[in-house]
Protein backbone atom coordinates (compact mmCIF):
# COMPACT_ATOMS: atom_id res chain seq x y z
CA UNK A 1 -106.22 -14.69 -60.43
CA UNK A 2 -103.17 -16.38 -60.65
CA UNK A 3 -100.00 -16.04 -58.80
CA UNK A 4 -96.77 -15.97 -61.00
CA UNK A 5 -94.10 -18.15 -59.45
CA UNK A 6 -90.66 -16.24 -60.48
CA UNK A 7 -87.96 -19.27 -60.87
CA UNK A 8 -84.91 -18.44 -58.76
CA UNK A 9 -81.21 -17.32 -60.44
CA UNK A 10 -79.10 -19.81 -61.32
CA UNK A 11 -75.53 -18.29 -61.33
CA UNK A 12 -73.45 -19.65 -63.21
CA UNK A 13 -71.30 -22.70 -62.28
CA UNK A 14 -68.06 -20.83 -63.31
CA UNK A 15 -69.23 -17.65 -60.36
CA UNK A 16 -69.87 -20.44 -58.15
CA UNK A 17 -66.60 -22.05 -58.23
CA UNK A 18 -65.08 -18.68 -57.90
CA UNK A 19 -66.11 -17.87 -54.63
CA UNK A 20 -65.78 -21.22 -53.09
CA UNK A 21 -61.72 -20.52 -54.62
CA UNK A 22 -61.96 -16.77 -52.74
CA UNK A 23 -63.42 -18.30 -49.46
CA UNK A 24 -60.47 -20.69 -49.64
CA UNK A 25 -57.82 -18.32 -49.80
CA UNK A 26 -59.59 -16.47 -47.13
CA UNK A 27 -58.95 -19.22 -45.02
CA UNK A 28 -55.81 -19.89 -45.48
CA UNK A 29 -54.79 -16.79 -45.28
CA UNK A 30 -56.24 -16.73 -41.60
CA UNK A 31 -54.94 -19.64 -41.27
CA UNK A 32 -51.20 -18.46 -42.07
CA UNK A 33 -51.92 -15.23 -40.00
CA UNK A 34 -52.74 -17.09 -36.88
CA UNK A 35 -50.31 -19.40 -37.33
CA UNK A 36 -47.64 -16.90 -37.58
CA UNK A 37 -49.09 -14.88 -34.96
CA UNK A 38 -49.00 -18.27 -32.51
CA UNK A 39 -45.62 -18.66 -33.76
CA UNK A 40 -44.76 -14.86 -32.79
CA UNK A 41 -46.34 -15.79 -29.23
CA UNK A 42 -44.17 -19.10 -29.03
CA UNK A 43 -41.24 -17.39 -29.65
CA UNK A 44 -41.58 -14.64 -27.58
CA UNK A 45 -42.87 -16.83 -24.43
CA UNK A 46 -40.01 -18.95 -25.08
CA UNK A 47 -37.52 -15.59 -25.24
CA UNK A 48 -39.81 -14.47 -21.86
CA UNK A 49 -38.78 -17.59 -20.03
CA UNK A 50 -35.32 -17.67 -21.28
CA UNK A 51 -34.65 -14.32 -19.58
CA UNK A 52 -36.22 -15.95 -16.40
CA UNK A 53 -34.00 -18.42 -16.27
CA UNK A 54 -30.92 -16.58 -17.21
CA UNK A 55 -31.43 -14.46 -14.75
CA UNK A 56 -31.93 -16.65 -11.94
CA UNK A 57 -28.76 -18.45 -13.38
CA UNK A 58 -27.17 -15.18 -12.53
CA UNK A 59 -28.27 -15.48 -9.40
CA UNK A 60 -27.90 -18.87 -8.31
CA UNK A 61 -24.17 -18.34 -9.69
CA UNK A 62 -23.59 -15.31 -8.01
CA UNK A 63 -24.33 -16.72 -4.30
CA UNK A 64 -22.49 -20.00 -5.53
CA UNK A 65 -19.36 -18.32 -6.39
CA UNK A 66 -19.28 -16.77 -2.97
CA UNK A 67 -20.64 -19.24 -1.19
CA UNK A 68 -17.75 -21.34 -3.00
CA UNK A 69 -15.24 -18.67 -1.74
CA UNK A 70 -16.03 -18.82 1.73
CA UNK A 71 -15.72 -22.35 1.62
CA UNK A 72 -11.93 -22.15 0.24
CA UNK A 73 -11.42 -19.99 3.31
CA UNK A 74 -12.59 -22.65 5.10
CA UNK A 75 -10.62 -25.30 3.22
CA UNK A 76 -6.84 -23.58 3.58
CA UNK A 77 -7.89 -22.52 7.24
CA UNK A 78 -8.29 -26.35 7.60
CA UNK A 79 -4.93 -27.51 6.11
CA UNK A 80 -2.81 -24.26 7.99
CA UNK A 81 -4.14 -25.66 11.37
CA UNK A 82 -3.13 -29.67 9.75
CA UNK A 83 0.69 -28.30 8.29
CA UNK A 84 1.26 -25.03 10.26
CA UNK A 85 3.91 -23.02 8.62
CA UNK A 86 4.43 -25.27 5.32
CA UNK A 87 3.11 -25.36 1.49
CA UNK A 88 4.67 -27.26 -0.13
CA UNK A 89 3.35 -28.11 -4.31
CA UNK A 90 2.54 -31.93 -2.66
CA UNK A 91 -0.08 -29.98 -0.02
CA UNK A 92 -3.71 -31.60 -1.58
CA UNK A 93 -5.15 -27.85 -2.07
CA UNK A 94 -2.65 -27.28 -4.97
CA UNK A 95 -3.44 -30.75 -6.96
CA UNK A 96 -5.87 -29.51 -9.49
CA UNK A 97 -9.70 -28.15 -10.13
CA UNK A 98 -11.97 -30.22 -7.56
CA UNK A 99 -15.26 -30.51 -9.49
CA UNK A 100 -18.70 -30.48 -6.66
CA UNK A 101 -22.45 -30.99 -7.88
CA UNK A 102 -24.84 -28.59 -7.05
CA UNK A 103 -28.49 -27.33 -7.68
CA UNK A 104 -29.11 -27.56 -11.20
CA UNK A 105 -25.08 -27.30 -11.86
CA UNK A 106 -21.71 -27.85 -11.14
CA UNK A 107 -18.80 -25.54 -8.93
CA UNK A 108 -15.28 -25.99 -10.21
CA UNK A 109 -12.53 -24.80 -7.64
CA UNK A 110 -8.79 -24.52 -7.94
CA UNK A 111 -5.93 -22.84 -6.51
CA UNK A 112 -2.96 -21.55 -7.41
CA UNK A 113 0.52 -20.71 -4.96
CA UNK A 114 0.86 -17.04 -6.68
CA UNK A 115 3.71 -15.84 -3.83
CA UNK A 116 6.37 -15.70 -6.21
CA UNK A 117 5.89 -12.31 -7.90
CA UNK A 118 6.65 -8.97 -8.19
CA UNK A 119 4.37 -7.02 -6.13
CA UNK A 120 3.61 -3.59 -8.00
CA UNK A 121 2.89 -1.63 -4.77
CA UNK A 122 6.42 -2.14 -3.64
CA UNK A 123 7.23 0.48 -6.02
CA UNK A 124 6.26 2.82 -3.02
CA UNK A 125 7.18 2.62 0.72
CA UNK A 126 4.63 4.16 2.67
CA UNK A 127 5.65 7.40 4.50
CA UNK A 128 3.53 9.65 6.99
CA UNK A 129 0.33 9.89 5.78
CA UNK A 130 1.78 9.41 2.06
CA UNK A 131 3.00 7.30 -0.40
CA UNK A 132 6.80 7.50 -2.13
CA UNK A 133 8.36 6.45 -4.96
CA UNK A 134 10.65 3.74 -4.06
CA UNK A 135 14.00 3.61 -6.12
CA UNK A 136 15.18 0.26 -5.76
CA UNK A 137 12.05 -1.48 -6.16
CA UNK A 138 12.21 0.50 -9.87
CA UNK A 139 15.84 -0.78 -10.26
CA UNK A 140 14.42 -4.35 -9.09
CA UNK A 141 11.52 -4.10 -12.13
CA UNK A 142 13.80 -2.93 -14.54
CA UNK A 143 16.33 -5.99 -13.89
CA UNK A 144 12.91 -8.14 -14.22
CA UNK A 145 12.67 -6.81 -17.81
CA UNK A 146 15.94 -7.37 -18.48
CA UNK A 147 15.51 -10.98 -17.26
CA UNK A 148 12.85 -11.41 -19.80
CA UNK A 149 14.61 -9.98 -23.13
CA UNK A 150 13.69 -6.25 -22.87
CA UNK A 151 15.56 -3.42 -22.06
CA UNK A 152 16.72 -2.37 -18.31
CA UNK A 153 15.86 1.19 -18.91
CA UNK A 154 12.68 0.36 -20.42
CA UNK A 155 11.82 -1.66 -17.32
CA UNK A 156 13.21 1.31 -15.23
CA UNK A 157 10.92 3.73 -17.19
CA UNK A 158 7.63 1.32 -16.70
CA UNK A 159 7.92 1.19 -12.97
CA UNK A 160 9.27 5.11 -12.50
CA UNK A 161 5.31 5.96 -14.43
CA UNK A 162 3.75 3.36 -12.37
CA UNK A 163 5.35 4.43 -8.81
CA UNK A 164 4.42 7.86 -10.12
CA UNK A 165 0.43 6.70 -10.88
CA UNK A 166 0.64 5.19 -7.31
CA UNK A 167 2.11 7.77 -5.05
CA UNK A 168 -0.41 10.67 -3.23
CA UNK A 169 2.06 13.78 -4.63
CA UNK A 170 1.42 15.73 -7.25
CA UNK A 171 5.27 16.14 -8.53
CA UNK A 172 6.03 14.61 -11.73
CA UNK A 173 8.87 12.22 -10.79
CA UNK A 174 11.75 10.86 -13.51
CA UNK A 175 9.71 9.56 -16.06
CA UNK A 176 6.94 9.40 -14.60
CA UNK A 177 2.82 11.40 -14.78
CA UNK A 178 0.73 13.06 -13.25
CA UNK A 179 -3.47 13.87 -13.44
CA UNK A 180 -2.17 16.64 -16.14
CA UNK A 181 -0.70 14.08 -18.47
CA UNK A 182 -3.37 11.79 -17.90
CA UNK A 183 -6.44 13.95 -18.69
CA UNK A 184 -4.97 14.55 -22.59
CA UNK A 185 -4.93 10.44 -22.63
CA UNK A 186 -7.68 9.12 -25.32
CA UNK A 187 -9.63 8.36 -22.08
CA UNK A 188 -8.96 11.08 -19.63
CA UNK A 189 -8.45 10.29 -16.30
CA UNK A 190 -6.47 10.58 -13.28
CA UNK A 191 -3.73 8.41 -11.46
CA UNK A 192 -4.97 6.58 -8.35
CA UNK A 193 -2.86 8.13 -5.54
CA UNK A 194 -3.36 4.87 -4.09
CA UNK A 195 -2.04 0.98 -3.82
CA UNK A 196 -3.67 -0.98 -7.12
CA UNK A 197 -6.16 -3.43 -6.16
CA UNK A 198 -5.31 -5.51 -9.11
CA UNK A 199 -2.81 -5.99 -11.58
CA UNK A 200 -4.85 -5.23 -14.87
CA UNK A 201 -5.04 -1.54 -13.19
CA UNK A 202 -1.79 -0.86 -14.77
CA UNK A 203 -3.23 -0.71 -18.03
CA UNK A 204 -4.59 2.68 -17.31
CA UNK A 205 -0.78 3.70 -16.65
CA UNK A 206 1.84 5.66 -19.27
CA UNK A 207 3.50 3.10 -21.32
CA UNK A 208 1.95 -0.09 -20.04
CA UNK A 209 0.44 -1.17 -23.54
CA UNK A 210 -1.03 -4.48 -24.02
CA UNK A 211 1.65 -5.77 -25.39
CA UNK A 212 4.56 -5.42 -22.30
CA UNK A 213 0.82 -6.18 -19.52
CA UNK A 214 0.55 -9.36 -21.68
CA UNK A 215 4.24 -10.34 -21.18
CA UNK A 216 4.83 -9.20 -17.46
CA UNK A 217 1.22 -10.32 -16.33
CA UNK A 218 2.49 -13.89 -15.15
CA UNK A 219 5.53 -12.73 -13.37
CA UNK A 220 3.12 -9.56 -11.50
CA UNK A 221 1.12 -9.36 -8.67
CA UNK A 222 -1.11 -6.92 -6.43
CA UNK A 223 -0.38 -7.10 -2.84
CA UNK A 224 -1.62 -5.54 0.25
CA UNK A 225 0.48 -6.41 2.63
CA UNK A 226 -1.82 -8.10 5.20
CA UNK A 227 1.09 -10.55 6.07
CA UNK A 228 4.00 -10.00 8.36
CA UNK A 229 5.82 -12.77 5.96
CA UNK A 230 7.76 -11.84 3.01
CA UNK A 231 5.72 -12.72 -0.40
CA UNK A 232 8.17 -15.70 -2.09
CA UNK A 233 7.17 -19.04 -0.44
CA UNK A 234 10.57 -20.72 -1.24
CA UNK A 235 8.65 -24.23 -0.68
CA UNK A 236 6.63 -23.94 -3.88
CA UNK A 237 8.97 -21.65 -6.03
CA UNK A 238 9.65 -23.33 -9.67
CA UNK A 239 13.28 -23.58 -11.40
CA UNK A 240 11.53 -21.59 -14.02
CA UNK A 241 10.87 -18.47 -11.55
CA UNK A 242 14.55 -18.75 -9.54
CA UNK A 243 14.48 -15.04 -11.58
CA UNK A 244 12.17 -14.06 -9.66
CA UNK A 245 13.62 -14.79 -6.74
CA UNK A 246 16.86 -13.39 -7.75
CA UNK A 247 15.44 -10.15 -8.11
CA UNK A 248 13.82 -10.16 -4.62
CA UNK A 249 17.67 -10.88 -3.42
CA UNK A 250 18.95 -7.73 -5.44
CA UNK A 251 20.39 -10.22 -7.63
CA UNK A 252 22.92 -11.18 -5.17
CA UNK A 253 22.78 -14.74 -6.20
CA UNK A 254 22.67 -15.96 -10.06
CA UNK A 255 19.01 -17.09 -11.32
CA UNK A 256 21.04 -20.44 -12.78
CA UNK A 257 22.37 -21.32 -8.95
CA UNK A 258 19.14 -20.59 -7.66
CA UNK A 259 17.40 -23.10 -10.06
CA UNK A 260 19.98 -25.51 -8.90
CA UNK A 261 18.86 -25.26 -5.22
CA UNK A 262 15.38 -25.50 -5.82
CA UNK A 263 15.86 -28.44 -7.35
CA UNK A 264 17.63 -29.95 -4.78
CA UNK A 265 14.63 -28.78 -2.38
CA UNK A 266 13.92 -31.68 -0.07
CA UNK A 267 10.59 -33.35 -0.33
CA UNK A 268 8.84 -31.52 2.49
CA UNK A 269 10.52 -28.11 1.96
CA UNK A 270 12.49 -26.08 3.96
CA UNK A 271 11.11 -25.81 7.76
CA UNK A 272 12.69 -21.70 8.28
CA UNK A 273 13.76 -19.41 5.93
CA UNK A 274 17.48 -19.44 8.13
CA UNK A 275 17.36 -22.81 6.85
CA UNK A 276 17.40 -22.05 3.28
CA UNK A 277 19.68 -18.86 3.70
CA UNK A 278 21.83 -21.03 5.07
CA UNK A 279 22.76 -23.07 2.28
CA UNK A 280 26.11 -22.38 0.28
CA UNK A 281 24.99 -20.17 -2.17
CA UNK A 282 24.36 -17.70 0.20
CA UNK A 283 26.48 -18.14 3.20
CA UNK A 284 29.07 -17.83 1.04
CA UNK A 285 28.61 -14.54 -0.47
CA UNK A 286 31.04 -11.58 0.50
CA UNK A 287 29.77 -9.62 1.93
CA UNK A 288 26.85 -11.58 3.01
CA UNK A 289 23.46 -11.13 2.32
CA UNK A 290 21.30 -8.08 4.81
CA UNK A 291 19.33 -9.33 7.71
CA UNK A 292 16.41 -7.76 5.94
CA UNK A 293 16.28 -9.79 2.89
CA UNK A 294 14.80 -12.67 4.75
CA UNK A 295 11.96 -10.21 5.85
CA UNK A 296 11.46 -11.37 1.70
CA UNK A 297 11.21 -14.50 2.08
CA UNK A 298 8.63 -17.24 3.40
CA UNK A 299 7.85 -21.07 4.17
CA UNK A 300 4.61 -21.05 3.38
CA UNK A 301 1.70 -19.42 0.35
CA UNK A 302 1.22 -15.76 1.24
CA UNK A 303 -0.55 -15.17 -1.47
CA UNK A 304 -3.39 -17.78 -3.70
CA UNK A 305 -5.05 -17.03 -6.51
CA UNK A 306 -8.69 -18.78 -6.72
CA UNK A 307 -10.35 -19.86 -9.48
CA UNK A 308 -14.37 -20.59 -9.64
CA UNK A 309 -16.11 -21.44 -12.00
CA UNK A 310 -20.22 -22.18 -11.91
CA UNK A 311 -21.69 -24.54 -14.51
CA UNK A 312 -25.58 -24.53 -14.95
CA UNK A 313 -28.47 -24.14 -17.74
CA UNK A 314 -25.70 -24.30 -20.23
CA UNK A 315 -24.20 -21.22 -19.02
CA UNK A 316 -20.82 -20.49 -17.69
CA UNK A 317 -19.86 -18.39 -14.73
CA UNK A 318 -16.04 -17.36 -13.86
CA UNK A 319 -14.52 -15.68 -11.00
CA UNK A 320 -10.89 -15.16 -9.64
CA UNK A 321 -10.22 -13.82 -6.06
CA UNK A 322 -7.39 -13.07 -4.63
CA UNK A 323 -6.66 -13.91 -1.77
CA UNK A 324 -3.55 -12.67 1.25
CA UNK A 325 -2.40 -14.27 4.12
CA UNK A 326 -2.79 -11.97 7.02
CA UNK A 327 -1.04 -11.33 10.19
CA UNK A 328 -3.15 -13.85 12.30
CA UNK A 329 -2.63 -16.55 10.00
CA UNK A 330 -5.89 -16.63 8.46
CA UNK A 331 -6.76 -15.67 4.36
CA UNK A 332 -8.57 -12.86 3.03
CA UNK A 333 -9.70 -11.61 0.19
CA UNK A 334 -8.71 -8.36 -1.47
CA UNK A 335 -9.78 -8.86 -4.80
CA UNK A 336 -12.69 -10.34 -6.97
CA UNK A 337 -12.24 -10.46 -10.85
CA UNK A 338 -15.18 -11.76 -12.96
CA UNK A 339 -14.80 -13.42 -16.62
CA UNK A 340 -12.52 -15.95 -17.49
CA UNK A 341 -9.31 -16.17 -15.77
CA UNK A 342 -6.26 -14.29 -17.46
């Protein structure tokens, strides 16, 4: 018996080449899946570690802007104790951003002399265990707005609503609001019965639009009162702000003979503030000026603005403090404003 041998398919070559085309695609298609999927894994390690490092950036900036402040403490404590009772715009604190290498970045520090200004929270005097409205300190804005092309009553009106926001009573005072008013505002909310801590808090206040923040901003200020000075250091003062000072004098002497005498400052400044009251345009006033305006009135920066800013993992970190000159002598800080400067 004989065994039949059965010959074996042949496909045809046409099938063949067929599937070696589908296994093809088959692996390039894997291919292209894994490679986007390794792609997907790229990118999200690389967002992963990103985050990592932003947020240590955060850190790292966050205990190098204070660790920056504590050093400009340091610093002006330094110079007082070199020039006691002085600042003039020559003192080396006030020449421009210092630049200092750290960790993985770079601190930039600055100061600025910000004494000459209106101080909001004089638009109150403090009474017992309350705060009033202060009329001439309204007057004394309102002749500021004048100064700068706007209307006296205008003025008047923006620091009657701002003594009003500031002041513990609940009495609606000449043109002025109260936690009624404010809680129909856009935003309700209440005044803050309270000094301001800052001078962008006056936004929140009735009539203080962008607009008249953006133009008084530079000539404004936030104070606390830690020093038994007055606020204008008469050493650093520019021609450009002898309005200023006018308006701290009740306008007793003319903003154009003020810029005349500071001027004429001489090189190291004036050594008392008798010495500068002394000078003609004032002794010669009838009648003459109070005893209490030189309470106004100082040698030396009562008030510095400081500017930080932190550098690292191409990422930028600003802060601004504030910072008073207190009783003892020594600075402190009663603000902190992060983002850029205004």
């Amino acid at each position: 018996m004989t065994d039949t041998v059965t010959p074996p398919v042949r496909r045809p070559l046409r099938a063949q080449r067929g599937q070696r085309g589908a296994a093809l695609i088959i692996v390039l298609m894997l291919a292209a899946v894994l490679s986007s999927v390794g792609l997907a894994i790229l990118l999200q390690s690389r967002a992963t570690t990103e985050r990592v490092i932003a947020a240590q950036t955060r850190d790292q900036a966050h205990w190098a802007l204070l660790g920056a402040e504590r050093a400009a403490l340091g610093y002006l404590a330094l110079q007082a104790v070199q020039r006691p009772g002085i600042d003039i715009p020559s003192e080396s604190w006030l020449q421009g951003p210092r630049r200092i290498p750290v960790q993985e970045g770079e601190l930039e520090i600055a100061f600025r002399d910000r004494s000459a200004c209106f101080n909001v929270n004089d638009l109150v005097n403090a009474g017992e265990d309350r705060l009033v409205t202060d009329e001439a300190a309204i007057e004394r804005l309102g002749a500021l707005v004048a100064s700068l092309g706007g209307s006296r009553q205008a003025g008047e009106a923006l620091g009657a609503a701002l003594a009003d926001f500031i002041d513990t009573d609940n009495e609606t005072g000449r043109g002025g609001a109260e936690d009624g008013a404010y809680s129909f505002f856009d935003l309700p909310h209440r005044t803050a019965g309270t000094y301001l801590a800052d001078v962008s808090e006056v936004r929140a206040v009735s009539g203080w639009s962008a607009t008249v923040v953006t133009r008084l901003a530079p000539t404004l200020c936030a104070r606390f009162r830690h020093a038994e000075t007055g606020p204008f250091n008469i050493n650093t003062i520019t021609p450009e702000q002898a309005v200023l000072l006018s308006i701290a004098l009740d306008q007793r002497a003319a903003p154009q003979a003020l810029s005349r005498v500071i001027e004429a400052r001489p090189p190291d400044g004036w050594e008392t503030v008798a010495d500068f009251l002394s000078l003609p345009v004032f002794s010669q006033l009838d009648p003459p000026l109070e005893d209490t305006m030189a309470d106004r009135l100082s040698t030396e920066a009562t008030i510095v603005e400081l500017f930080l800013t932190y550098r690292a993992n191409g990422m930028v970190f600003e802060m601004t403090s504030q910072l008073e000159k207190a009783a003892n002598g020594a600075f402190v800080v009663t603000s902190r404003r992060l983002g850029p400067r205004d």
